[in-house]
PDB file of N, CA and C in Angstrom:
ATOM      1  N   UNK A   1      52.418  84.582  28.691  1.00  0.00           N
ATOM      2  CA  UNK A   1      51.997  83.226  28.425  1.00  0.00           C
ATOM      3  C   UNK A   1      51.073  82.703  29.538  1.00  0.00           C
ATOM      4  N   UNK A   2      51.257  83.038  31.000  1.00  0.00           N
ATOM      5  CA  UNK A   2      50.738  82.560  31.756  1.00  0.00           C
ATOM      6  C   UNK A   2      49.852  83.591  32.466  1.00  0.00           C
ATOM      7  N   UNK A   3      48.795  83.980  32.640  1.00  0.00           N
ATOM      8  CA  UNK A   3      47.773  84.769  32.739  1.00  0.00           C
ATOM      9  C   UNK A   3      47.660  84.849  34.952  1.00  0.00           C
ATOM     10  N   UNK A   4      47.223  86.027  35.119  1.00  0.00           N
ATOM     11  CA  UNK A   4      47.492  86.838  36.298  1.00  0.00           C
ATOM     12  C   UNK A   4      47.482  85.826  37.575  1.00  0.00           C
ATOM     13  N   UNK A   5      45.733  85.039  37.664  1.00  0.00           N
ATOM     14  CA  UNK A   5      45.934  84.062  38.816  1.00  0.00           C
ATOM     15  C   UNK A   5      46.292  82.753  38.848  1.00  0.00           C
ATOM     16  N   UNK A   6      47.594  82.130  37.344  1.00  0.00           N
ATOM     17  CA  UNK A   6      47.991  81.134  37.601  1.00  0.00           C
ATOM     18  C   UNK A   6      49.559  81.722  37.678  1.00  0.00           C
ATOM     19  N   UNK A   7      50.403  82.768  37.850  1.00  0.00           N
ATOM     20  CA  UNK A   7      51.158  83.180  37.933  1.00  0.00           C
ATOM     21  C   UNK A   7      50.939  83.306  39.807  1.00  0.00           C
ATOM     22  N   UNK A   8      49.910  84.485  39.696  1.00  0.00           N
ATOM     23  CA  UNK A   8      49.564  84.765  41.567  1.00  0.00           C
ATOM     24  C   UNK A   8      49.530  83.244  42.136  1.00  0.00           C
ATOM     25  N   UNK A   9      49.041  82.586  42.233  1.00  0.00           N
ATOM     26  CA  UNK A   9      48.483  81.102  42.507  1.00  0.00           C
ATOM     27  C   UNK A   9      50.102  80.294  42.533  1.00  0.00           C
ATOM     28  N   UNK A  10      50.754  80.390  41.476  1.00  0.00           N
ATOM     29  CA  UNK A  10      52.098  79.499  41.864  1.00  0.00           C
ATOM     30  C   UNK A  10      52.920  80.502  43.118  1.00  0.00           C
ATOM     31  N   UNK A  11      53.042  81.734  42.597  1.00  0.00           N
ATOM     32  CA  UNK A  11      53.895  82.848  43.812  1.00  0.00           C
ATOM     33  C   UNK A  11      53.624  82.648  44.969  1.00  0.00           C
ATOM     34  N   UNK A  12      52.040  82.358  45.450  1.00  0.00           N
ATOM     35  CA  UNK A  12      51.717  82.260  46.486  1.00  0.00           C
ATOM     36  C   UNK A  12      51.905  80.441  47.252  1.00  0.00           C
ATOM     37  N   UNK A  13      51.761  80.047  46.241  1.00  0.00           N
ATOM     38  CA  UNK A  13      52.247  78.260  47.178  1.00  0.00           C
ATOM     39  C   UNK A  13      53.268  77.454  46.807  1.00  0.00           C
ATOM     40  N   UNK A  14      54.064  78.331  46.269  1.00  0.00           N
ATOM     41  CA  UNK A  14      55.261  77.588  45.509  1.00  0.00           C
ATOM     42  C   UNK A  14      56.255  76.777  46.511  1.00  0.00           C
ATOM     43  N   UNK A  15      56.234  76.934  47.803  1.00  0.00           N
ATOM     44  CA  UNK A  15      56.394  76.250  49.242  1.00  0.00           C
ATOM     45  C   UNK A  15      55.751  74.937  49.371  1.00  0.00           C
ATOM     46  N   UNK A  16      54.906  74.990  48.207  1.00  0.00           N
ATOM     47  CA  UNK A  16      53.808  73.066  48.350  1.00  0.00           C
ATOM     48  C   UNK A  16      55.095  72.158  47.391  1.00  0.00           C
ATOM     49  N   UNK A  17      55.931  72.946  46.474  1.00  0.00           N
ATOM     50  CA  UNK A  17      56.752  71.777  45.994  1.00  0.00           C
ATOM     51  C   UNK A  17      58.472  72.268  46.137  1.00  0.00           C
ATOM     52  N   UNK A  18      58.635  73.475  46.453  1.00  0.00           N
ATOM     53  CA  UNK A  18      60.204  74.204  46.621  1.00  0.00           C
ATOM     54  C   UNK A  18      60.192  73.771  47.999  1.00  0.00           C
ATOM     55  N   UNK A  19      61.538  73.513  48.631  1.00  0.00           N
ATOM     56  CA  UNK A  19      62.044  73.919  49.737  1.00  0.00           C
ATOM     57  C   UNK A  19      62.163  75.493  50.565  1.00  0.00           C
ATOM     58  N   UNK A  20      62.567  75.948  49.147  1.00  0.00           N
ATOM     59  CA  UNK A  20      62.904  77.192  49.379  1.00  0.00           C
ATOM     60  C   UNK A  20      62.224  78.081  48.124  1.00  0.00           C
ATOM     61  N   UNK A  21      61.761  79.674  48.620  1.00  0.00           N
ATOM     62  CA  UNK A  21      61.329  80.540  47.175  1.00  0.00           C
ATOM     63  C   UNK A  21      62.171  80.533  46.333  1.00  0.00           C
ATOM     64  N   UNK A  22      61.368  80.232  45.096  1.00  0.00           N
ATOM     65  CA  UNK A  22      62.226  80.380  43.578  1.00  0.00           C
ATOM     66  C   UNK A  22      61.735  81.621  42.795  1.00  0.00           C
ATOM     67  N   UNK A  23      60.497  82.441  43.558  1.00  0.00           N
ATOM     68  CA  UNK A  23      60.248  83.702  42.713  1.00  0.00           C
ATOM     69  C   UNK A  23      60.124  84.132  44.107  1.00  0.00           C
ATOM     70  N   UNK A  24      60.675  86.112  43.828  1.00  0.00           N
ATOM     71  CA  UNK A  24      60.206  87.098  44.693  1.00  0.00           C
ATOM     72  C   UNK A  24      58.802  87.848  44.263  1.00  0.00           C
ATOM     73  N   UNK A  25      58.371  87.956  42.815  1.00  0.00           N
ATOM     74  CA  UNK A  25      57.500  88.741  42.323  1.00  0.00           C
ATOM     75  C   UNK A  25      56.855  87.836  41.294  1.00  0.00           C
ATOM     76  N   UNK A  26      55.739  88.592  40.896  1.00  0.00           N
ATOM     77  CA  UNK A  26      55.169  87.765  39.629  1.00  0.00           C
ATOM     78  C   UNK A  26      55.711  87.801  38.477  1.00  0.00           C
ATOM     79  N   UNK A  27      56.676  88.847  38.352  1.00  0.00           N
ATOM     80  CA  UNK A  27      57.582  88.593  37.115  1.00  0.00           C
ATOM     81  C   UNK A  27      58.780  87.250  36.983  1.00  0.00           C
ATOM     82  N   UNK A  28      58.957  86.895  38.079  1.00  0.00           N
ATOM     83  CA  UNK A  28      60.177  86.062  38.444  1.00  0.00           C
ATOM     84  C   UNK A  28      59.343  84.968  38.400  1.00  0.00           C
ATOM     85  N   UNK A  29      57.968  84.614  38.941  1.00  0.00           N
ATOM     86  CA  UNK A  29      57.313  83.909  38.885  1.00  0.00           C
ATOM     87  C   UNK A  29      56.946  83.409  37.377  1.00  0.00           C
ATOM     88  N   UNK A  30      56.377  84.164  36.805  1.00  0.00           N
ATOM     89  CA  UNK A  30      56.027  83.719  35.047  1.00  0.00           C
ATOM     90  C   UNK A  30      57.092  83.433  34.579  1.00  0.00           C
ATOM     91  N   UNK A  31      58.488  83.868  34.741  1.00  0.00           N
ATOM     92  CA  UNK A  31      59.360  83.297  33.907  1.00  0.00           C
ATOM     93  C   UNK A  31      59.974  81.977  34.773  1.00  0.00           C
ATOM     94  N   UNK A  32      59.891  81.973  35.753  1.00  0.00           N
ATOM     95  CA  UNK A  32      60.127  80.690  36.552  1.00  0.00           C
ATOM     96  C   UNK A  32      59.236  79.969  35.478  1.00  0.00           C
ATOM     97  N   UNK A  33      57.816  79.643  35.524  1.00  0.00           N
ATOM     98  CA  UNK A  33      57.306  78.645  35.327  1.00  0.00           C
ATOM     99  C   UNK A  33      57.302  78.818  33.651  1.00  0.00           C
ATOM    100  N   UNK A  34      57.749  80.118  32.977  1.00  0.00           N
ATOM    101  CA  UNK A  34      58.048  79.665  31.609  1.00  0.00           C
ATOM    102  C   UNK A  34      59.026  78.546  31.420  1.00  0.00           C
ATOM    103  N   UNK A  35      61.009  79.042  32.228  1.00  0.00           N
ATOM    104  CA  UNK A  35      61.725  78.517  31.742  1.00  0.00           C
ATOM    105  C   UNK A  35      61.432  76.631  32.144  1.00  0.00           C
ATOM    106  N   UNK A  36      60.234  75.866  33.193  1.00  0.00           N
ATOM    107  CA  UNK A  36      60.421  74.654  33.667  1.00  0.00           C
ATOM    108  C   UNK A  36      59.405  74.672  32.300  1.00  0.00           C
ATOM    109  N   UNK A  37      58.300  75.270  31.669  1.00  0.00           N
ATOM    110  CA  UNK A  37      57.296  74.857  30.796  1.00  0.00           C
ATOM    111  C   UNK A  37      56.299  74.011  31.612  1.00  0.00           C
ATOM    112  N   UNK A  38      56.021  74.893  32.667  1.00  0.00           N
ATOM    113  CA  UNK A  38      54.615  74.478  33.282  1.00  0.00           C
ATOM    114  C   UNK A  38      53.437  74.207  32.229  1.00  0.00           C
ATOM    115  N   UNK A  39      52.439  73.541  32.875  1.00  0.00           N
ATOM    116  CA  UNK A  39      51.213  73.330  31.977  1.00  0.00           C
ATOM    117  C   UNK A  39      50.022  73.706  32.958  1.00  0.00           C
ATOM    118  N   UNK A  40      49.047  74.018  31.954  1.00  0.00           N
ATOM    119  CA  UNK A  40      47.833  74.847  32.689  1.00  0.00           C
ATOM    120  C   UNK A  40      46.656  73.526  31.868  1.00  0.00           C
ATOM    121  N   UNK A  41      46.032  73.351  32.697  1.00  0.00           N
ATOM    122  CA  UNK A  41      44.938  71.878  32.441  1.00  0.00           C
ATOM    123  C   UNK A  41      43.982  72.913  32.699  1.00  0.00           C
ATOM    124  N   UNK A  42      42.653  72.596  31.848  1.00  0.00           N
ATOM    125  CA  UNK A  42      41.635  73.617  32.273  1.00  0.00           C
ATOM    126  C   UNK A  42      40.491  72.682  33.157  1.00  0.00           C
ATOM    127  N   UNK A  43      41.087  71.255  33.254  1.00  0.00           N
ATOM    128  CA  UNK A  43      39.673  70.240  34.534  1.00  0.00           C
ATOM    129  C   UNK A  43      40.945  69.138  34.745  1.00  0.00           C
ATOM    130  N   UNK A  44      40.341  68.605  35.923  1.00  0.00           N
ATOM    131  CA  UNK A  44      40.518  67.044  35.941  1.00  0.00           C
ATOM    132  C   UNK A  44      41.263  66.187  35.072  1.00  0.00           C
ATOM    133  N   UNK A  45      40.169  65.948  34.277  1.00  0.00           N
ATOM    134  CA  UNK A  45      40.456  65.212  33.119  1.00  0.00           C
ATOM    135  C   UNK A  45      41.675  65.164  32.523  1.00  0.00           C
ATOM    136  N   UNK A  46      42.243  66.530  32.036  1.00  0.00           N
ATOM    137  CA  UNK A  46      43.242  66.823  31.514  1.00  0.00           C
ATOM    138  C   UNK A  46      44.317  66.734  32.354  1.00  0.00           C
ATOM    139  N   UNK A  47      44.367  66.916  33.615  1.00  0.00           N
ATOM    140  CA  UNK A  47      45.570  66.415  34.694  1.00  0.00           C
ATOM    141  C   UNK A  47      45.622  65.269  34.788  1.00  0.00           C
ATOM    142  N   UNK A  48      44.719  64.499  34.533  1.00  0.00           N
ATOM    143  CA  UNK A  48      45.083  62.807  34.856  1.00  0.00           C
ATOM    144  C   UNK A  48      45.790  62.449  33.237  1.00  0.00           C
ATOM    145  N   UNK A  49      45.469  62.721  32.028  1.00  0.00           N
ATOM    146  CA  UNK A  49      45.576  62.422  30.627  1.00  0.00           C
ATOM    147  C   UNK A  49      47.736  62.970  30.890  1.00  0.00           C
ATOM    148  N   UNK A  50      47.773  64.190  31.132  1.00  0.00           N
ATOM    149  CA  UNK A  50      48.890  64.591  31.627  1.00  0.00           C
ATOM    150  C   UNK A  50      49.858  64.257  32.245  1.00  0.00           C
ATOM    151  N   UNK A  51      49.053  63.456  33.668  1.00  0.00           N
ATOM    152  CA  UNK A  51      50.227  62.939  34.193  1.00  0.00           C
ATOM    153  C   UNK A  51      50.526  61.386  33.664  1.00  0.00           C
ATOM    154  N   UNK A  52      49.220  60.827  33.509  1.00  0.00           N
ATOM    155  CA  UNK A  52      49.531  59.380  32.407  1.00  0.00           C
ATOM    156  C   UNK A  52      50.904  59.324  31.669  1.00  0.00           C
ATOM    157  N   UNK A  53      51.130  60.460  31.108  1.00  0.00           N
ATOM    158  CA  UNK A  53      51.940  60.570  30.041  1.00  0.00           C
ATOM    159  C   UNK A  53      52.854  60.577  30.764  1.00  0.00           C
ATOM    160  N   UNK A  54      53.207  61.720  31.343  1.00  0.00           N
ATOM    161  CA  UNK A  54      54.374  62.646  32.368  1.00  0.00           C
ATOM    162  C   UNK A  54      55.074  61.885  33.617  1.00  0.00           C
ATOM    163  N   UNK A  55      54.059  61.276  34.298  1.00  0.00           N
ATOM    164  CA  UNK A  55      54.751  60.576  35.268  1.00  0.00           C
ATOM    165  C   UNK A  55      54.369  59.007  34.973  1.00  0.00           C
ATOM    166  N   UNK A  56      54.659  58.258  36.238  1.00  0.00           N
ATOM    167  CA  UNK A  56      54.284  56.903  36.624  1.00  0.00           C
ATOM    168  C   UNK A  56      53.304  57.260  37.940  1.00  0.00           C
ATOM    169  N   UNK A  57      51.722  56.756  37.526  1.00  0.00           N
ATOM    170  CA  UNK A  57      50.653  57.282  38.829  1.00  0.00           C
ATOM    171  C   UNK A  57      50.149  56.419  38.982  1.00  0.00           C
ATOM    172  N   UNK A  58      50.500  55.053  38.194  1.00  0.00           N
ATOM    173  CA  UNK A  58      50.164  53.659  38.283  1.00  0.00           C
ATOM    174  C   UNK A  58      49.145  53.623  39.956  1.00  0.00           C
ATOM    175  N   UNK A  59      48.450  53.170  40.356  1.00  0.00           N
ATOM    176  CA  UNK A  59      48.022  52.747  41.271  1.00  0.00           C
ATOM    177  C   UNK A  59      47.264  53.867  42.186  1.00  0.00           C
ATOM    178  N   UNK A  60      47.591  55.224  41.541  1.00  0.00           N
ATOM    179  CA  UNK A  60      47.153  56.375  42.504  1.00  0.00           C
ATOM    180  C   UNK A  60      45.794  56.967  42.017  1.00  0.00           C
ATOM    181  N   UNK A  61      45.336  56.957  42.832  1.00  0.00           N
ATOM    182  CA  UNK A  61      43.313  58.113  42.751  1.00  0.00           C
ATOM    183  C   UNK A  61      43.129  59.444  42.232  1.00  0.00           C
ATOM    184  N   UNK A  62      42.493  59.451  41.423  1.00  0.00           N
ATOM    185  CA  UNK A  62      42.537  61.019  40.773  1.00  0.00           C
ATOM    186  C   UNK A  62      42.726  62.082  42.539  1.00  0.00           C
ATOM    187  N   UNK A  63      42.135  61.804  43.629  1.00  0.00           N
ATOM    188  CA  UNK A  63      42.758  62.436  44.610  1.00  0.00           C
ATOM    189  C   UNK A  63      43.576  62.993  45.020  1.00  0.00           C
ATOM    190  N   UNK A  64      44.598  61.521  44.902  1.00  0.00           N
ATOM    191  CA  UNK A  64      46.133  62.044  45.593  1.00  0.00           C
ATOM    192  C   UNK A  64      47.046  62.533  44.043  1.00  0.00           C
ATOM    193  N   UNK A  65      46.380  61.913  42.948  1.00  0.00           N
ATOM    194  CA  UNK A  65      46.918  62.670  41.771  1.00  0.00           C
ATOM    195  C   UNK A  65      47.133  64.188  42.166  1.00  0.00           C
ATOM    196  N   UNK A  66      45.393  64.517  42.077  1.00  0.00           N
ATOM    197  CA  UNK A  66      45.320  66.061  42.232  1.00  0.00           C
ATOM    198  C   UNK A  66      45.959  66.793  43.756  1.00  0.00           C
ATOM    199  N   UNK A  67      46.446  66.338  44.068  1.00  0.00           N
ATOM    200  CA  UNK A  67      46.649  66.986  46.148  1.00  0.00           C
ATOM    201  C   UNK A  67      48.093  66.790  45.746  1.00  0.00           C
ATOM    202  N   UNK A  68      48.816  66.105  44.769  1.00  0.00           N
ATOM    203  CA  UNK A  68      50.214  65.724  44.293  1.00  0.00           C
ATOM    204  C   UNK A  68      50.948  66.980  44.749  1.00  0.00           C
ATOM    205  N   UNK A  69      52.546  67.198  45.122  1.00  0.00           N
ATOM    206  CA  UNK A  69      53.113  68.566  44.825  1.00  0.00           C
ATOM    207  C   UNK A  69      53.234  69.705  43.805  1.00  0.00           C
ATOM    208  N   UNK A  70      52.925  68.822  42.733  1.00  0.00           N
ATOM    209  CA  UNK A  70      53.419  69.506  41.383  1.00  0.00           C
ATOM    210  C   UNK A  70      51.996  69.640  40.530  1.00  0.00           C
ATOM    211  N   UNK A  71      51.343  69.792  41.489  1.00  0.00           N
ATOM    212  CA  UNK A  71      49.809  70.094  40.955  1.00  0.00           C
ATOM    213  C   UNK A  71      49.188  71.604  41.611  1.00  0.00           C
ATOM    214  N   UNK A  72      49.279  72.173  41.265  1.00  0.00           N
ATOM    215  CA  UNK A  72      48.279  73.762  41.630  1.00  0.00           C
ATOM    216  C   UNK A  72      47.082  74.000  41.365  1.00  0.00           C
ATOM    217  N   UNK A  73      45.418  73.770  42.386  1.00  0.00           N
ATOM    218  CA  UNK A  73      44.794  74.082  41.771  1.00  0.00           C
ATOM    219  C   UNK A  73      44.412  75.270  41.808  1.00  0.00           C
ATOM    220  N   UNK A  74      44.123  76.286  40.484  1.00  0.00           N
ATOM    221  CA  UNK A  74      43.282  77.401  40.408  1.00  0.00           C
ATOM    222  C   UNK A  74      41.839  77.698  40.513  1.00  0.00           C
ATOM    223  N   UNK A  75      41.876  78.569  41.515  1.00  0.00           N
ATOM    224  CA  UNK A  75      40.604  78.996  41.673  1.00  0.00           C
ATOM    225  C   UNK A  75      39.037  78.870  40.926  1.00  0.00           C
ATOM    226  N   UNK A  76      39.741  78.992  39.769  1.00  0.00           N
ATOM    227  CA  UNK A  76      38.812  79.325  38.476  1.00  0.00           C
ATOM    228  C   UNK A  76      38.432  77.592  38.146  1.00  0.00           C
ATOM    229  N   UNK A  77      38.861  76.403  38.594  1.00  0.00           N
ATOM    230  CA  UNK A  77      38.970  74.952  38.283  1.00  0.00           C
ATOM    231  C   UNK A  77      39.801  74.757  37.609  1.00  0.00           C
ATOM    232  N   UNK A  78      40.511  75.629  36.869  1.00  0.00           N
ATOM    233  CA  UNK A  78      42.078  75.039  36.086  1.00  0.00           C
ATOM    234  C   UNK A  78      42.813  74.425  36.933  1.00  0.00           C
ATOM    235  N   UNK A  79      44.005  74.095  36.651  1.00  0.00           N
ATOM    236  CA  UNK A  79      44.958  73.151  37.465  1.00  0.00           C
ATOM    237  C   UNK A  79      46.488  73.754  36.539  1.00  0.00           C
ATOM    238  N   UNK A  80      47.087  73.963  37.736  1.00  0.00           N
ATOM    239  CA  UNK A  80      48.798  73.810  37.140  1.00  0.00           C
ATOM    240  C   UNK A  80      49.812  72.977  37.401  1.00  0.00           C
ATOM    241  N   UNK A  81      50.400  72.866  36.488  1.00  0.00           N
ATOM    242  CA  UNK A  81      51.249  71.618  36.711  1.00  0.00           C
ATOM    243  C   UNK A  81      52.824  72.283  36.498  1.00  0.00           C
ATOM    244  N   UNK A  82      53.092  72.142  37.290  1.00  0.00           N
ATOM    245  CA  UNK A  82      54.574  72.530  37.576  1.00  0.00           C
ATOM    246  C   UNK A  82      55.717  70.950  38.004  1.00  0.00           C
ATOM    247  N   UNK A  83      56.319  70.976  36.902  1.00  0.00           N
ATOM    248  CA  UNK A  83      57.228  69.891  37.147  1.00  0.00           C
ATOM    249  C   UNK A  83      59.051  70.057  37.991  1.00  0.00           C
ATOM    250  N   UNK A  84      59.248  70.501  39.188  1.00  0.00           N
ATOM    251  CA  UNK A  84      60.657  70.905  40.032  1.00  0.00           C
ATOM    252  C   UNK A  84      61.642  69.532  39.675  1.00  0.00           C
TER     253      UNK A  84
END
């Protein structure tokens, strides 16, 4: 479901919203972010429309939206959204 560098990409900074690792490998990783039902935004746009819904960002800048914990951005300009 979740394709190589948004799997690599959470494994590797999953320390920006865990205390502690919740995957050892990328297998533990994809199903980590299967069983929370992460979301993959392919711009901007779609992370702000997202969190509108998802959270309360009342008052906050697409900035600190995007720099948020539960925001991953991918390399490629996608964005992941991982909700802990």
């Amino acid at each position: 479901m979740y394709d190589k560098l948004t799997v690599e990409t959470f494994l590797k900074n999953q320390l920006q919203l865990f205390p502690e690792t919740v995957a050892e490998d990328a297998a533990e990783a994809e199903e980590f972010l299967e069983d929370v039902c992460a979301v993959v935004c392919k711009n901007k746009k779609e992370v702000m429309e997202y969190m509108e819904d998802a959270m309360d960002i009342t008052g906050m800048s697409e900035e600190e939206v995007l720099s948020s914990e539960e925001v991953f951005s991918l390399s490629d300009g996608r964005y992941l959204i991982v909700e802990g």
